[in-house]
Protein backbone atom coordinates (compact mmCIF):
# COMPACT_ATOMS: atom_id res chain seq x y z
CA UNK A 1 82.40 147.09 78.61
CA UNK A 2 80.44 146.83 81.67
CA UNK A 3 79.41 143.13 80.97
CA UNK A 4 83.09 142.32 80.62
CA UNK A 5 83.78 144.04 83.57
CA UNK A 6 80.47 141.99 85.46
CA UNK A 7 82.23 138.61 83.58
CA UNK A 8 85.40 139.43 84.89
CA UNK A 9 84.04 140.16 88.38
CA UNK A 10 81.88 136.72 88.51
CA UNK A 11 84.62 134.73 87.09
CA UNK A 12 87.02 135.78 89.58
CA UNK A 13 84.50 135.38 92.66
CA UNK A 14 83.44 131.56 91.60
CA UNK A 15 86.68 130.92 91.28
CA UNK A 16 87.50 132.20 94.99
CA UNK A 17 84.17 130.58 96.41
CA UNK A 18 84.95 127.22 94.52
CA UNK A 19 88.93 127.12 95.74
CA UNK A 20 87.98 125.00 98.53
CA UNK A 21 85.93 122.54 97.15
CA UNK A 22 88.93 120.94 95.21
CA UNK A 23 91.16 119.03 96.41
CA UNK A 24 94.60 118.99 95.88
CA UNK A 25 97.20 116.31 97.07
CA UNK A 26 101.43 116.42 96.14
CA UNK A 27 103.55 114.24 95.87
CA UNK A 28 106.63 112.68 94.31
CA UNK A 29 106.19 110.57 91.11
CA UNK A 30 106.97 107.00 92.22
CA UNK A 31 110.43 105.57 91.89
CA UNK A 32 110.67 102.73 93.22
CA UNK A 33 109.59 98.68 92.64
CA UNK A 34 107.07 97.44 90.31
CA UNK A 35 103.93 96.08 92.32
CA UNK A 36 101.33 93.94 91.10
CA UNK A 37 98.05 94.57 93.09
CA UNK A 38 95.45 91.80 93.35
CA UNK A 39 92.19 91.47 95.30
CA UNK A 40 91.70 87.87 95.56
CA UNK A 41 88.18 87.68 96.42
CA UNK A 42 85.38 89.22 94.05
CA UNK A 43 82.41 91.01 95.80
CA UNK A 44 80.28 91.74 93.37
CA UNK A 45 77.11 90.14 95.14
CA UNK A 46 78.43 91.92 98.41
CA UNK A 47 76.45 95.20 99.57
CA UNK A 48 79.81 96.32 100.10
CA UNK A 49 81.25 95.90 96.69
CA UNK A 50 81.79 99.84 95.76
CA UNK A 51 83.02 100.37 98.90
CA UNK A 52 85.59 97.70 98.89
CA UNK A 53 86.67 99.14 95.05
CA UNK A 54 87.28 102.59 96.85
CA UNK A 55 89.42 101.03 99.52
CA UNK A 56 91.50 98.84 97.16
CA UNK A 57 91.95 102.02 94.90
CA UNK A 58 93.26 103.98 98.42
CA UNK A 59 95.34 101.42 99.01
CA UNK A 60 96.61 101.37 95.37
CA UNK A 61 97.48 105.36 95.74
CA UNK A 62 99.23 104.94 99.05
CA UNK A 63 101.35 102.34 97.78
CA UNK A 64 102.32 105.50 94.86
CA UNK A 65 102.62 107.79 97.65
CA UNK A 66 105.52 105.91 98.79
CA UNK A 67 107.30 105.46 95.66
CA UNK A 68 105.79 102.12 94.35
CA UNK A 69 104.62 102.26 90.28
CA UNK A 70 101.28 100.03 90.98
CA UNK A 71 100.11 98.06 88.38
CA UNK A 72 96.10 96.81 88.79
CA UNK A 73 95.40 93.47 88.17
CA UNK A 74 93.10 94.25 84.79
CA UNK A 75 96.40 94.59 83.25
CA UNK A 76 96.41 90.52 82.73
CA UNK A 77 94.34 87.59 82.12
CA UNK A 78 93.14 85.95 84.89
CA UNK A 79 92.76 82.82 83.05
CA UNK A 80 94.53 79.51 84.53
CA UNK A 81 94.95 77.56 81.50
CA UNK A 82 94.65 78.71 77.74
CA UNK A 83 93.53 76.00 75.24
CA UNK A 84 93.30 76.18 71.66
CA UNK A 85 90.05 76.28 70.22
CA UNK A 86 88.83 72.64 68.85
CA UNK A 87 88.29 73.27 65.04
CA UNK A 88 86.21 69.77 65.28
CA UNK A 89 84.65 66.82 67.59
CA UNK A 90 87.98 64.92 67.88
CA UNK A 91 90.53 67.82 68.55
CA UNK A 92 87.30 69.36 71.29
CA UNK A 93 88.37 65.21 72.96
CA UNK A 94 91.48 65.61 72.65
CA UNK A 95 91.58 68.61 74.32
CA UNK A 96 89.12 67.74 76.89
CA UNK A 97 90.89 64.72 77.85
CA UNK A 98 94.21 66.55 78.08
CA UNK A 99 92.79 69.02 80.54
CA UNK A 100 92.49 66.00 83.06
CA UNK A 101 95.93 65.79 82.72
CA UNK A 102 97.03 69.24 83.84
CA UNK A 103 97.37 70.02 87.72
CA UNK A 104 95.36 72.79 89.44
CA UNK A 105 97.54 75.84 89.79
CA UNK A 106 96.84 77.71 92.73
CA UNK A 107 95.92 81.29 92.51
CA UNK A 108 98.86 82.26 94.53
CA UNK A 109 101.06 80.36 92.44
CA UNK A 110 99.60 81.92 89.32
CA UNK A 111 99.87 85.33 90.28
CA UNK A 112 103.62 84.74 91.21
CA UNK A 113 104.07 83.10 87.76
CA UNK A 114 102.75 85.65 85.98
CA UNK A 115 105.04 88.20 88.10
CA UNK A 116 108.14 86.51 87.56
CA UNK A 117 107.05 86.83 83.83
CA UNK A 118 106.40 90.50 83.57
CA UNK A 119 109.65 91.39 85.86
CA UNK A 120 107.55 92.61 88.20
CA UNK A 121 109.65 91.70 92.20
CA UNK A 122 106.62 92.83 94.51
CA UNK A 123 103.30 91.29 94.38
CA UNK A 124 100.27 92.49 96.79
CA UNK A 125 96.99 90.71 97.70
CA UNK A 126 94.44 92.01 99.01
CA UNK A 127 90.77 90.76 100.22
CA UNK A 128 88.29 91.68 102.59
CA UNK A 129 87.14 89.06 105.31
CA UNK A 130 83.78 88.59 106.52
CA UNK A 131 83.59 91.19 109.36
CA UNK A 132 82.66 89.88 113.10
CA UNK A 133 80.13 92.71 112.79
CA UNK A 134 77.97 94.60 110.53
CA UNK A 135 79.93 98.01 110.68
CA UNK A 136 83.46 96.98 110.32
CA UNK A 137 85.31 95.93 107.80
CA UNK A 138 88.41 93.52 108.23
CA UNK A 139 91.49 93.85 105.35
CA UNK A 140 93.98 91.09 104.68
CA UNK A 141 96.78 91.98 103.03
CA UNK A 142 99.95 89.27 101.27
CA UNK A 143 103.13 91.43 100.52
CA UNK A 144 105.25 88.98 98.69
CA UNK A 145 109.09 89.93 97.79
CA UNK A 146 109.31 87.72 94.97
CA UNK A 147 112.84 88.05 94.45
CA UNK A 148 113.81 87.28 98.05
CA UNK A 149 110.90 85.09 98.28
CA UNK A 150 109.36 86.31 101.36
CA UNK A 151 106.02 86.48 102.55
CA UNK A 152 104.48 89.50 104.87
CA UNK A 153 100.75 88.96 106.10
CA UNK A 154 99.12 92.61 107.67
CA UNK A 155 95.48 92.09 108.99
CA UNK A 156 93.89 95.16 110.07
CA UNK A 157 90.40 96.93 110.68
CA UNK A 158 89.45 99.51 107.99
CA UNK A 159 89.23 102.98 110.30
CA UNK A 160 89.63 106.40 109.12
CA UNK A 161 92.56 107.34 111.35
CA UNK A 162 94.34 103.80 110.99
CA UNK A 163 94.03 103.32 107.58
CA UNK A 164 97.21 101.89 106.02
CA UNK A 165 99.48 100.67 109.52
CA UNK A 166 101.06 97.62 106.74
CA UNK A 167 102.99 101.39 105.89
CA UNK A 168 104.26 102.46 109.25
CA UNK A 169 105.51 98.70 109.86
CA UNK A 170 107.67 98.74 106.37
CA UNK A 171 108.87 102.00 107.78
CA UNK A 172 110.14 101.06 110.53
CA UNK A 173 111.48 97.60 109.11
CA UNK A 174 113.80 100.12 106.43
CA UNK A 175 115.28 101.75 109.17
């Protein structure tokens, strides 16, 4: 009895002494527009490369803060062109030859494509410039409205108490 008693007591103590190290965030589930979220420029030789993941992942929950269902960019292939696979030497020409035939698409152009395709109307890019110093680290951000086909460019320097102001100017602009 008393070692249920002791179990209770230490149970209900960690639980008290560990309340504040979680953390707990509320808000609404989002409602609004589809948003396809890109980063355009892959890191993954950059010093920098977990830290840019975190940021893109803030950025990804802000955007569902304000009511936007984010989809990440894994969702899709990032490939250009699909080709069939050559069962022999003269279909491997043929398509070889063919692929000198086929414009370049640009990546912007792709990821609007592929957009339009899902029925997805918003479409995000992100990437981080090369900062002017070593401590600082410089966001560019595309919002395109594919359906009204608009553009929005937001450049900004990551800072803890500025961290999203693309937000606070769509605010504003819905007023």
């Amino acid at each position: 009895m008393k070692s249920n008693c002791r179990m209770f007591v230490l149970f209900f103590v960690s639980c008290i002494s560990c309340g504040g190290a979680v953390g707990y965030l509320k808000y609404p589930v989002p409602f609004g527009n589809q948003l396809l979220l890109v980063p355009t420029a892959s890191h993954i030789f950059s010093d920098e490369y977990s830290l840019e993941k975190d940021i893109l992942s803030l950025i990804g929950e802000e955007f569902e803060r304000n009511g936007y269902q984010v989809i990440p960019k894994a969702e899709y292939s990032f490939a250009l062109h699909e080709f069939p696979v050559p069962k022999d030497h003269l279909e491997r020409l043929e398509v070889e030859l063919g692929q000198t035939s086929l414009s370049y698409e640009p990546k912007l152009k792709h990821w609007i494509r592929i957009a339009k395709e899902k029925g997805i109307p918003e479409l995000v890019l992100v990437r981080f410039l090369k900062p002017e110093t070593k401590n600082e680290i410089l966001i560019r951000l595309l919002w395109i409205h594919i359906t009204e086909n608009e553009m929005e460019r937001f450049d900004w320097k990551w800072e803890n108490s500025n961290r999203f102001p693309f937000l606070n100017s769509k605010q504003e602009a819905n007023q």
